[in-house]
C-alpha atoms as a PDB file:
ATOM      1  CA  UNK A   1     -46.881-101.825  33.402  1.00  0.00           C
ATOM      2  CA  UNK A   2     -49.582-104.572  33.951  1.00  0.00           C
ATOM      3  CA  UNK A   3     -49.672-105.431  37.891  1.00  0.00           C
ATOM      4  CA  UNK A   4     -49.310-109.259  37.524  1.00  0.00           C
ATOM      5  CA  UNK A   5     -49.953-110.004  41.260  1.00  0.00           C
ATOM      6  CA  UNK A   6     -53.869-108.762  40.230  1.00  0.00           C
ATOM      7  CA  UNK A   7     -54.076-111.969  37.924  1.00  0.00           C
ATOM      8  CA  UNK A   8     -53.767-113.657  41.981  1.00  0.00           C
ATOM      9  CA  UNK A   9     -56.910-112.388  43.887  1.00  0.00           C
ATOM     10  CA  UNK A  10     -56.575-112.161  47.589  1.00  0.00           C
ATOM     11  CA  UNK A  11     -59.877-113.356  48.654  1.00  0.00           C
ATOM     12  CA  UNK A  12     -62.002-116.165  46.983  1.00  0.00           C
ATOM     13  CA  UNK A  13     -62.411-115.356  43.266  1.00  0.00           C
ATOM     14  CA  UNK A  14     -66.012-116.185  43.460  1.00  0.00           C
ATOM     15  CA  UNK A  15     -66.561-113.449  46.164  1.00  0.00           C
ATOM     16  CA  UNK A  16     -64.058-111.129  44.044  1.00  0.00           C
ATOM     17  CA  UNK A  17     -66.457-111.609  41.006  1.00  0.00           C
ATOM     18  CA  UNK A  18     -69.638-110.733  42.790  1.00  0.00           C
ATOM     19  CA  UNK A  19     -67.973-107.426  43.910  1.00  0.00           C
ATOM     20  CA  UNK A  20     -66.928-106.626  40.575  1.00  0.00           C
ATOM     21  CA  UNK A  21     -70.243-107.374  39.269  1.00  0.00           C
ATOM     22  CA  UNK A  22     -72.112-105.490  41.761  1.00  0.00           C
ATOM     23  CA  UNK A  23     -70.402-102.761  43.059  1.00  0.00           C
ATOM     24  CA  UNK A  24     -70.059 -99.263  41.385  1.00  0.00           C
ATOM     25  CA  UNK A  25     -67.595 -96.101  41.735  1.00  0.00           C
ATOM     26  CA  UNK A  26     -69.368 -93.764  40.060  1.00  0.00           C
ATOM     27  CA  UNK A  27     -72.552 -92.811  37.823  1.00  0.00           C
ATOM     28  CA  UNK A  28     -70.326 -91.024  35.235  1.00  0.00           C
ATOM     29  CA  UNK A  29     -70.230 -92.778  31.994  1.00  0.00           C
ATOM     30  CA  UNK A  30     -67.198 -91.082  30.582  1.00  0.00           C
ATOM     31  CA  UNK A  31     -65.286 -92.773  34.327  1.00  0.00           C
ATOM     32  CA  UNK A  32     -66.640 -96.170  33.611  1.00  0.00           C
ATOM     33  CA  UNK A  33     -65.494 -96.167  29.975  1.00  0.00           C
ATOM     34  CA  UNK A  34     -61.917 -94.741  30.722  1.00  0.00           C
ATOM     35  CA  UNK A  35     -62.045 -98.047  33.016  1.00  0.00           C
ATOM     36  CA  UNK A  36     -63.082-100.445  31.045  1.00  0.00           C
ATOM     37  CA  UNK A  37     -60.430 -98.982  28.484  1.00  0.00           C
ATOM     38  CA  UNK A  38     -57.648 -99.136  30.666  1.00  0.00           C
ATOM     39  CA  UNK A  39     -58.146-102.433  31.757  1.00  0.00           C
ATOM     40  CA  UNK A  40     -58.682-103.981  28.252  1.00  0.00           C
ATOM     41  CA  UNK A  41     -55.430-102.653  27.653  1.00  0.00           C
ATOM     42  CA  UNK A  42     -53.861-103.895  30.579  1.00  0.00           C
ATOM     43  CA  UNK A  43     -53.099-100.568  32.075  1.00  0.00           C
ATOM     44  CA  UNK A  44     -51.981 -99.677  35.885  1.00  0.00           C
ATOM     45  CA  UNK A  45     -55.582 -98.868  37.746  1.00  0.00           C
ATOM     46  CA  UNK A  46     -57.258 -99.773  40.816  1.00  0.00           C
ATOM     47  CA  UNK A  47     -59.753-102.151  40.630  1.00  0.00           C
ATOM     48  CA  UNK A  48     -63.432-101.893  40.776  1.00  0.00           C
ATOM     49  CA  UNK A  49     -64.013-102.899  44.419  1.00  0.00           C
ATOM     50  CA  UNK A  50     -60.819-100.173  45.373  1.00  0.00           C
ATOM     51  CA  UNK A  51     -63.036 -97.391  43.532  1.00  0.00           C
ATOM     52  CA  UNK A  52     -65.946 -98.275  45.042  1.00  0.00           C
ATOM     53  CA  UNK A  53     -64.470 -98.252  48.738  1.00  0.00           C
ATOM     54  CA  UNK A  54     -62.725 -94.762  47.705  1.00  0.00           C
ATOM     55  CA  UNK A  55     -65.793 -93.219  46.702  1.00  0.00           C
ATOM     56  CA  UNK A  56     -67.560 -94.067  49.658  1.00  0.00           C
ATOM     57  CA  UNK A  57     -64.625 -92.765  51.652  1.00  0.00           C
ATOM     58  CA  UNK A  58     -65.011 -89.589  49.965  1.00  0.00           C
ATOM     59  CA  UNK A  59     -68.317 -88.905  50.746  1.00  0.00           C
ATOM     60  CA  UNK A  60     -67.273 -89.782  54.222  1.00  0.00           C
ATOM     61  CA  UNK A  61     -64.008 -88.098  54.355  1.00  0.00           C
ATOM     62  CA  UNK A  62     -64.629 -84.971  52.081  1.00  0.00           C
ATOM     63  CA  UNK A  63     -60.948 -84.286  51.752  1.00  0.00           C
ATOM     64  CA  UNK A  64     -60.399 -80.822  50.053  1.00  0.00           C
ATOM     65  CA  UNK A  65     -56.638 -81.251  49.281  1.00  0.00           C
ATOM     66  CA  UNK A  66     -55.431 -84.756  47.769  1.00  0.00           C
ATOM     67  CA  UNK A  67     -51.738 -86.001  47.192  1.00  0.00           C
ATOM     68  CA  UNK A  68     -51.952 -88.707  44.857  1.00  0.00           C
ATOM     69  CA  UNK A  69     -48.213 -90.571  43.820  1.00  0.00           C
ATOM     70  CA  UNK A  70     -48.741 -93.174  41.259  1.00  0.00           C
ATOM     71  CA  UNK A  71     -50.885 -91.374  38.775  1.00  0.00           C
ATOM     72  CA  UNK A  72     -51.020 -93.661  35.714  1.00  0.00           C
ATOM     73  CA  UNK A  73     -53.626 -92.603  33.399  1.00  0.00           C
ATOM     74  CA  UNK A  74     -55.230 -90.900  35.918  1.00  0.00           C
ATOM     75  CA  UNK A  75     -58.267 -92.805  36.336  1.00  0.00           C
ATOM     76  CA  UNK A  76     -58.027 -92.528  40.042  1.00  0.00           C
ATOM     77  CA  UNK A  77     -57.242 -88.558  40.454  1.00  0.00           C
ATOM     78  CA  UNK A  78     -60.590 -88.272  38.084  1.00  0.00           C
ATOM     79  CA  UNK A  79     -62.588 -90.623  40.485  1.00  0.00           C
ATOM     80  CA  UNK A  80     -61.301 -88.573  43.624  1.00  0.00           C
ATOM     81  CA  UNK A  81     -62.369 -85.570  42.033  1.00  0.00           C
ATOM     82  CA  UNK A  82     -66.399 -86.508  40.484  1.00  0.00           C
ATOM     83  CA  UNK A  83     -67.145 -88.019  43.255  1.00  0.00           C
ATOM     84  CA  UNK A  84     -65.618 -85.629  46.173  1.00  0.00           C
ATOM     85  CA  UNK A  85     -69.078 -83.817  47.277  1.00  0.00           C
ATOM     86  CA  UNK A  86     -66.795 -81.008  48.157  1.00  0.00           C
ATOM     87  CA  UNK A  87     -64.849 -79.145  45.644  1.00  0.00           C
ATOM     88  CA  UNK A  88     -61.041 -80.679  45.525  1.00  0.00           C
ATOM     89  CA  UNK A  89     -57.716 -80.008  44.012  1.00  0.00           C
ATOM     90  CA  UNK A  90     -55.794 -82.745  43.885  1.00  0.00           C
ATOM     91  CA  UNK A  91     -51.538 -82.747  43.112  1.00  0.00           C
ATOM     92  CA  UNK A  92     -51.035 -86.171  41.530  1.00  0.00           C
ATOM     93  CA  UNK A  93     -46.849 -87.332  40.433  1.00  0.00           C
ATOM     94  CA  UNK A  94     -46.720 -89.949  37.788  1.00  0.00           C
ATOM     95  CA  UNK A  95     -42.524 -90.596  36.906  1.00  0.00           C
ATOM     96  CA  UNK A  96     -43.352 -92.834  33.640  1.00  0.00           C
ATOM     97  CA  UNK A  97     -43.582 -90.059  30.417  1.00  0.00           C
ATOM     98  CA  UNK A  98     -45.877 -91.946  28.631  1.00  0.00           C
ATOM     99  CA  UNK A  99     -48.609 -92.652  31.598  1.00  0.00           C
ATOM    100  CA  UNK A 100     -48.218 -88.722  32.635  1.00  0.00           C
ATOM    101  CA  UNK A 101     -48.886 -87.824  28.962  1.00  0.00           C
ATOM    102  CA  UNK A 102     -52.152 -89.804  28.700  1.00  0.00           C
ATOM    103  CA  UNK A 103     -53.337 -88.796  31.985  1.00  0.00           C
ATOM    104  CA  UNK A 104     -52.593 -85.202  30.866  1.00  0.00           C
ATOM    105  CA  UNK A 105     -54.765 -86.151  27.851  1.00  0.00           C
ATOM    106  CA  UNK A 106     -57.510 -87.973  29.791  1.00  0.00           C
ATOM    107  CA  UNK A 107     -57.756 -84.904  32.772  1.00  0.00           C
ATOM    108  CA  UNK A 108     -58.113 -82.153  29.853  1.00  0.00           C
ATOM    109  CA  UNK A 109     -60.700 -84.549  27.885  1.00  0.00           C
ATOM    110  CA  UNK A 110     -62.774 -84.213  31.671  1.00  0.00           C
ATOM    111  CA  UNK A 111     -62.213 -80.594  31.953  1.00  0.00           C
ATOM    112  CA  UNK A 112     -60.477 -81.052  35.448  1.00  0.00           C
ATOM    113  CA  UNK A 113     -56.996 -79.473  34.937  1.00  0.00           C
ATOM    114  CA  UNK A 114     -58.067 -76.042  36.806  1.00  0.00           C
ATOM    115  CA  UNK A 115     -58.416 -78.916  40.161  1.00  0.00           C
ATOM    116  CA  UNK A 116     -55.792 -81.485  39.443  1.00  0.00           C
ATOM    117  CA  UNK A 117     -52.024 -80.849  38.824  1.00  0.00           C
ATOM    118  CA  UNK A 118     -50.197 -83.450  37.607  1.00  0.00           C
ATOM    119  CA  UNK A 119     -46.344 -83.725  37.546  1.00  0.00           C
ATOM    120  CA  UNK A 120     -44.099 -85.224  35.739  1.00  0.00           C
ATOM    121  CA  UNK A 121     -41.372 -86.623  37.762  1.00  0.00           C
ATOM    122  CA  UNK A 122     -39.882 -88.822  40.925  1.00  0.00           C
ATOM    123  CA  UNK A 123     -41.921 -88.296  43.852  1.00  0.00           C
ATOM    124  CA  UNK A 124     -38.264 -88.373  45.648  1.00  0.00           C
ATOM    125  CA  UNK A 125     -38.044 -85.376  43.741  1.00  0.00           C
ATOM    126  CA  UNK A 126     -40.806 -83.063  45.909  1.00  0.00           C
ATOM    127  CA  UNK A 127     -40.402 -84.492  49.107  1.00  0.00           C
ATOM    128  CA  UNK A 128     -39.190 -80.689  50.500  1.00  0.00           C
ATOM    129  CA  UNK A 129     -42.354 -79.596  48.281  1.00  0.00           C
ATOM    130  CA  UNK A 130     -45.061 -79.318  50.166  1.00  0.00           C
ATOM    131  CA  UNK A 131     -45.691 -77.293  53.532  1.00  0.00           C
ATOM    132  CA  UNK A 132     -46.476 -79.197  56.905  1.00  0.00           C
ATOM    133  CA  UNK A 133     -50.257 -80.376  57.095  1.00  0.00           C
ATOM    134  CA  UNK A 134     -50.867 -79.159  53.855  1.00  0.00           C
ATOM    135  CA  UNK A 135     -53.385 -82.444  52.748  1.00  0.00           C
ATOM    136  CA  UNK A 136     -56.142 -83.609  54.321  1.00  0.00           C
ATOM    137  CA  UNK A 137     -55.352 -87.312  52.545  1.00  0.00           C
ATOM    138  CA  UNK A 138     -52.500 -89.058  50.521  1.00  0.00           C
ATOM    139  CA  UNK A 139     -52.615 -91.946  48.445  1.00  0.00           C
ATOM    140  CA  UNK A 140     -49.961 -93.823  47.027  1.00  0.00           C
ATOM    141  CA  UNK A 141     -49.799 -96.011  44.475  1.00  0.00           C
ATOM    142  CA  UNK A 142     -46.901 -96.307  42.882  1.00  0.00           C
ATOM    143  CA  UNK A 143     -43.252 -97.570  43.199  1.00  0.00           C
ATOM    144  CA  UNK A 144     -43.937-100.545  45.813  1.00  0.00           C
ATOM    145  CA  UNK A 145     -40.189-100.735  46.935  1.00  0.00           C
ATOM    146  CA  UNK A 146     -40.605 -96.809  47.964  1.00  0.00           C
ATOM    147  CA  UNK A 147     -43.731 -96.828  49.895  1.00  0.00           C
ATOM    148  CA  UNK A 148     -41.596 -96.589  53.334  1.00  0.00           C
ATOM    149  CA  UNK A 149     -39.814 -93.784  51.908  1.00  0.00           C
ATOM    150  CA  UNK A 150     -43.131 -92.056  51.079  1.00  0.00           C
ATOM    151  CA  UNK A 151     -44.790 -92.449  53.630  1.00  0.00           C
ATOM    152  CA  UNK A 152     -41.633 -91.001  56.084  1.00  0.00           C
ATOM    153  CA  UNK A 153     -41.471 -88.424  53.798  1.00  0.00           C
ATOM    154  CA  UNK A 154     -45.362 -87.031  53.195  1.00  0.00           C
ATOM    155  CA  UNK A 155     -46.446 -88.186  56.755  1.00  0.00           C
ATOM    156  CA  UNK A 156     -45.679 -84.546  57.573  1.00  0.00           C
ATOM    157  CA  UNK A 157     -47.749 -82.969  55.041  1.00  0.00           C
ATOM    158  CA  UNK A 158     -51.024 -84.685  56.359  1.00  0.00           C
ATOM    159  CA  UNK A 159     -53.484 -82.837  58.677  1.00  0.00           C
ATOM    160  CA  UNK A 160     -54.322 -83.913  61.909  1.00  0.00           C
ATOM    161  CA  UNK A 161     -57.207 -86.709  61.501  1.00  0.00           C
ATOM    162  CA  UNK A 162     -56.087 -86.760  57.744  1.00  0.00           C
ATOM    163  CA  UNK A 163     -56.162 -90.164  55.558  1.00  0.00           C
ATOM    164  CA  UNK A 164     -53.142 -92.000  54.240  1.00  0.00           C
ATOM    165  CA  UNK A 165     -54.254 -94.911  51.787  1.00  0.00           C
ATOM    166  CA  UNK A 166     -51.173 -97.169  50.736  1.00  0.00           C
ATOM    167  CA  UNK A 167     -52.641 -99.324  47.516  1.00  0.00           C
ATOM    168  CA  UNK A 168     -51.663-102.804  46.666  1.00  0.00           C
ATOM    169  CA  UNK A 169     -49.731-103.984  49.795  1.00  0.00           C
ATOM    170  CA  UNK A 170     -50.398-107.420  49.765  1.00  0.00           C
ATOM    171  CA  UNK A 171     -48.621-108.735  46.682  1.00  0.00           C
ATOM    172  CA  UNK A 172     -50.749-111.170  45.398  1.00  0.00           C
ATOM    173  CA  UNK A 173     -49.941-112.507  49.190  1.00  0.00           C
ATOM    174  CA  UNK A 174     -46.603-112.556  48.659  1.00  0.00           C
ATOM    175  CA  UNK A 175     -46.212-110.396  51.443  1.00  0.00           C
ATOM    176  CA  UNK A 176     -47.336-112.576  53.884  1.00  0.00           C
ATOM    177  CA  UNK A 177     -45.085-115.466  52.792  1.00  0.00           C
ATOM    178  CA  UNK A 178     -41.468-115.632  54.665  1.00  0.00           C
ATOM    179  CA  UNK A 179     -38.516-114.209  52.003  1.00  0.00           C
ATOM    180  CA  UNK A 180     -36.922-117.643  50.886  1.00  0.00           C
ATOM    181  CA  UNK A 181     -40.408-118.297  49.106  1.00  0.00           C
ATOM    182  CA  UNK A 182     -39.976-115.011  47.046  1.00  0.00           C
ATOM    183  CA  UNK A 183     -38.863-114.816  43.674  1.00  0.00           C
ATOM    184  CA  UNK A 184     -34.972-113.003  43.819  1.00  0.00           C
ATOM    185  CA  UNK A 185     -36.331-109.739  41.317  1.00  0.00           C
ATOM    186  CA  UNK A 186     -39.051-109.557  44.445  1.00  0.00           C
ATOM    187  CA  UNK A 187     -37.409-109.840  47.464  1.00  0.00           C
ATOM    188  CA  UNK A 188     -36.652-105.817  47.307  1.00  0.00           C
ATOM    189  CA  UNK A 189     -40.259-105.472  47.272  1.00  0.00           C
ATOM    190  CA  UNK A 190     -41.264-108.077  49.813  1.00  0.00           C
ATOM    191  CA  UNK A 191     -38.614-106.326  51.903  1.00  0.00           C
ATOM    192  CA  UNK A 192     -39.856-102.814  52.081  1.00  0.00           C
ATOM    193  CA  UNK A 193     -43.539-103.840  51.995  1.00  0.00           C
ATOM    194  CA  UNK A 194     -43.041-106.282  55.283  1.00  0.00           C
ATOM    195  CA  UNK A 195     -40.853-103.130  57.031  1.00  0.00           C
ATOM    196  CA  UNK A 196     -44.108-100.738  55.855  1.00  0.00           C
ATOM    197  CA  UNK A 197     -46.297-102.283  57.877  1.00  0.00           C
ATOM    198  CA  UNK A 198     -43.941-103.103  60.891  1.00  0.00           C
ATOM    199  CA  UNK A 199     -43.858 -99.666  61.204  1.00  0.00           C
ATOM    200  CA  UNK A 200     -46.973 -98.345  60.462  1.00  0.00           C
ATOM    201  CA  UNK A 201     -48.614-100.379  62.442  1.00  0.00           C
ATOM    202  CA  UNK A 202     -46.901 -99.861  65.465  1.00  0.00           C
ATOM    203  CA  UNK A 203     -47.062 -96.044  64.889  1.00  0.00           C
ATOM    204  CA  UNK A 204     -47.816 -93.937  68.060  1.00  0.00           C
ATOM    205  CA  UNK A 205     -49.154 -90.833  65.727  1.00  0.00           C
ATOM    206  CA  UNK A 206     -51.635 -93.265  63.620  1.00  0.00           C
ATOM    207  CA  UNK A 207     -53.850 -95.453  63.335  1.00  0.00           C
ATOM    208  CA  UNK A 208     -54.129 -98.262  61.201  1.00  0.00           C
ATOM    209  CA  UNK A 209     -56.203-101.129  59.247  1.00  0.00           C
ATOM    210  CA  UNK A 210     -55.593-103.475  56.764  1.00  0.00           C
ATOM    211  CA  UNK A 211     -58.516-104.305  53.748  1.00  0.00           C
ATOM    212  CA  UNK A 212     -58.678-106.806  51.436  1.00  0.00           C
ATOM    213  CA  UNK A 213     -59.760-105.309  48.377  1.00  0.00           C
ATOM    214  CA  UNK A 214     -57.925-104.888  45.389  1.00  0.00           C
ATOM    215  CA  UNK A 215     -54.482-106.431  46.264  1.00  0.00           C
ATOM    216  CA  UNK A 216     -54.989-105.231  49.709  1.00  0.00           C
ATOM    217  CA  UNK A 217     -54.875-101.422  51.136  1.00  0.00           C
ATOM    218  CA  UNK A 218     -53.345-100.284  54.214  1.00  0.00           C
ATOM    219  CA  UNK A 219     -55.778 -97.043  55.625  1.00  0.00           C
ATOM    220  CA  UNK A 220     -53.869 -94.820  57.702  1.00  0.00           C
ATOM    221  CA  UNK A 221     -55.007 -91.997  60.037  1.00  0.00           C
ATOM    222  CA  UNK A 222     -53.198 -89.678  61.348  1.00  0.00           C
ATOM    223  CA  UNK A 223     -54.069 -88.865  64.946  1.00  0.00           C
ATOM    224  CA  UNK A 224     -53.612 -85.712  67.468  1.00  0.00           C
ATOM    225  CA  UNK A 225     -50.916 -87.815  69.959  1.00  0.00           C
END
């Protein structure tokens, strides 16, 4: 479950190490430890600098319905809930049993299961689920190779001026490289990732950016046109 392409920092590791060492995503103590766990384990979360920019975009943003896909041990639904000023509820899809049944445990040790719902399951699964303009943002972060799919899929389902936020798109940079430099079990990946953001970003309905934090994030809006 480890994301190995996070061992192969995007920007200059010294910069990457004064982020991590000076930003913060949130004030809660109980957050910061579940971090800190997860990551001595090796566990699937965003990194510090990705928090940070999402809690700031919350307080911007104040989205009062979230789709999250990708929940791991939900250390990112929890964020996007404690630090939305406004009162959320958040639907958040995690296929892997045993990262739904510690986020289960994790959102009922934070009292939060009355504003998130998690589900157990393919997020190919619910893509008839949900009614048209039903969340004000969606963030994925899970399978890579799918993230075209998704966002075809869920597109729908955001409001007008609502936020799409598509995590780890760069690969380690393995995105940017041409396909006969990619390892053969990544070339599905590098694929799907490099016809993402072909499309995305050429979207007449969106607008788009691309930020180097983390292992990159693409930051979609969706737009009245």
């Amino acid at each position: 479950m480890v994301n190995e392409m996070m061992d192969r920092p995007i920007i200059d590791p010294e910069i990457q190490s004064y982020l991590r060492s000076h930003l913060s995503e949130t004030n809660d103590p109980k957050l910061i430890e579940l971090r800190k766990e997860a990551q001595l384990k090796g566990l699937p979360i965003i990194p510090l600098e990705t928090a940070s920019f999402l809690r700031l975009l919350l307080k911007i943003h104040q989205p009062k319905r979230i789709l999250e896909i990708g929940t791991a041990v939900g250390y990112s639904a929890i964020l996007m809930t404690l630090e939305n000023p406004v009162k959320t509820r958040i639907v958040t899809i995690e296929r892997n049993p045993v990262m739904y049944q510690q986020a289960v445990k994790n959102i009922q040790k934070f009292g939060l299961t009355s504003q998130i719902k998690i589900i157990d399951g393919d997020a190919a699964n619910f893509y008839e689920s949900f009614e048209s303009s039903e969340f004000d943002l969606i963030f994925l972060d899970g399978a890579k190779a799918k993230y075209l799919e998704q966002f075809e899929h869920f597109f729908p389902s955001l409001k007008n001026n609502g936020l799409i936020l598509i995590d780890d798109i760069f690969q380690g940079g393995d995105t940017l490289k041409p396909e006969a430099k990619i390892k053969h079990r990544n070339k599905g990946i590098h694929r799907h990732l490099n016809r993402l953001l072909d499309e995305v970003l050429a979207q007449k309905k969106s607008i788009a950016t691309l930020l180097p934090v983390g292992d990159g994030l693409l930051v979609v809006q969706k737009t009245n046109k």
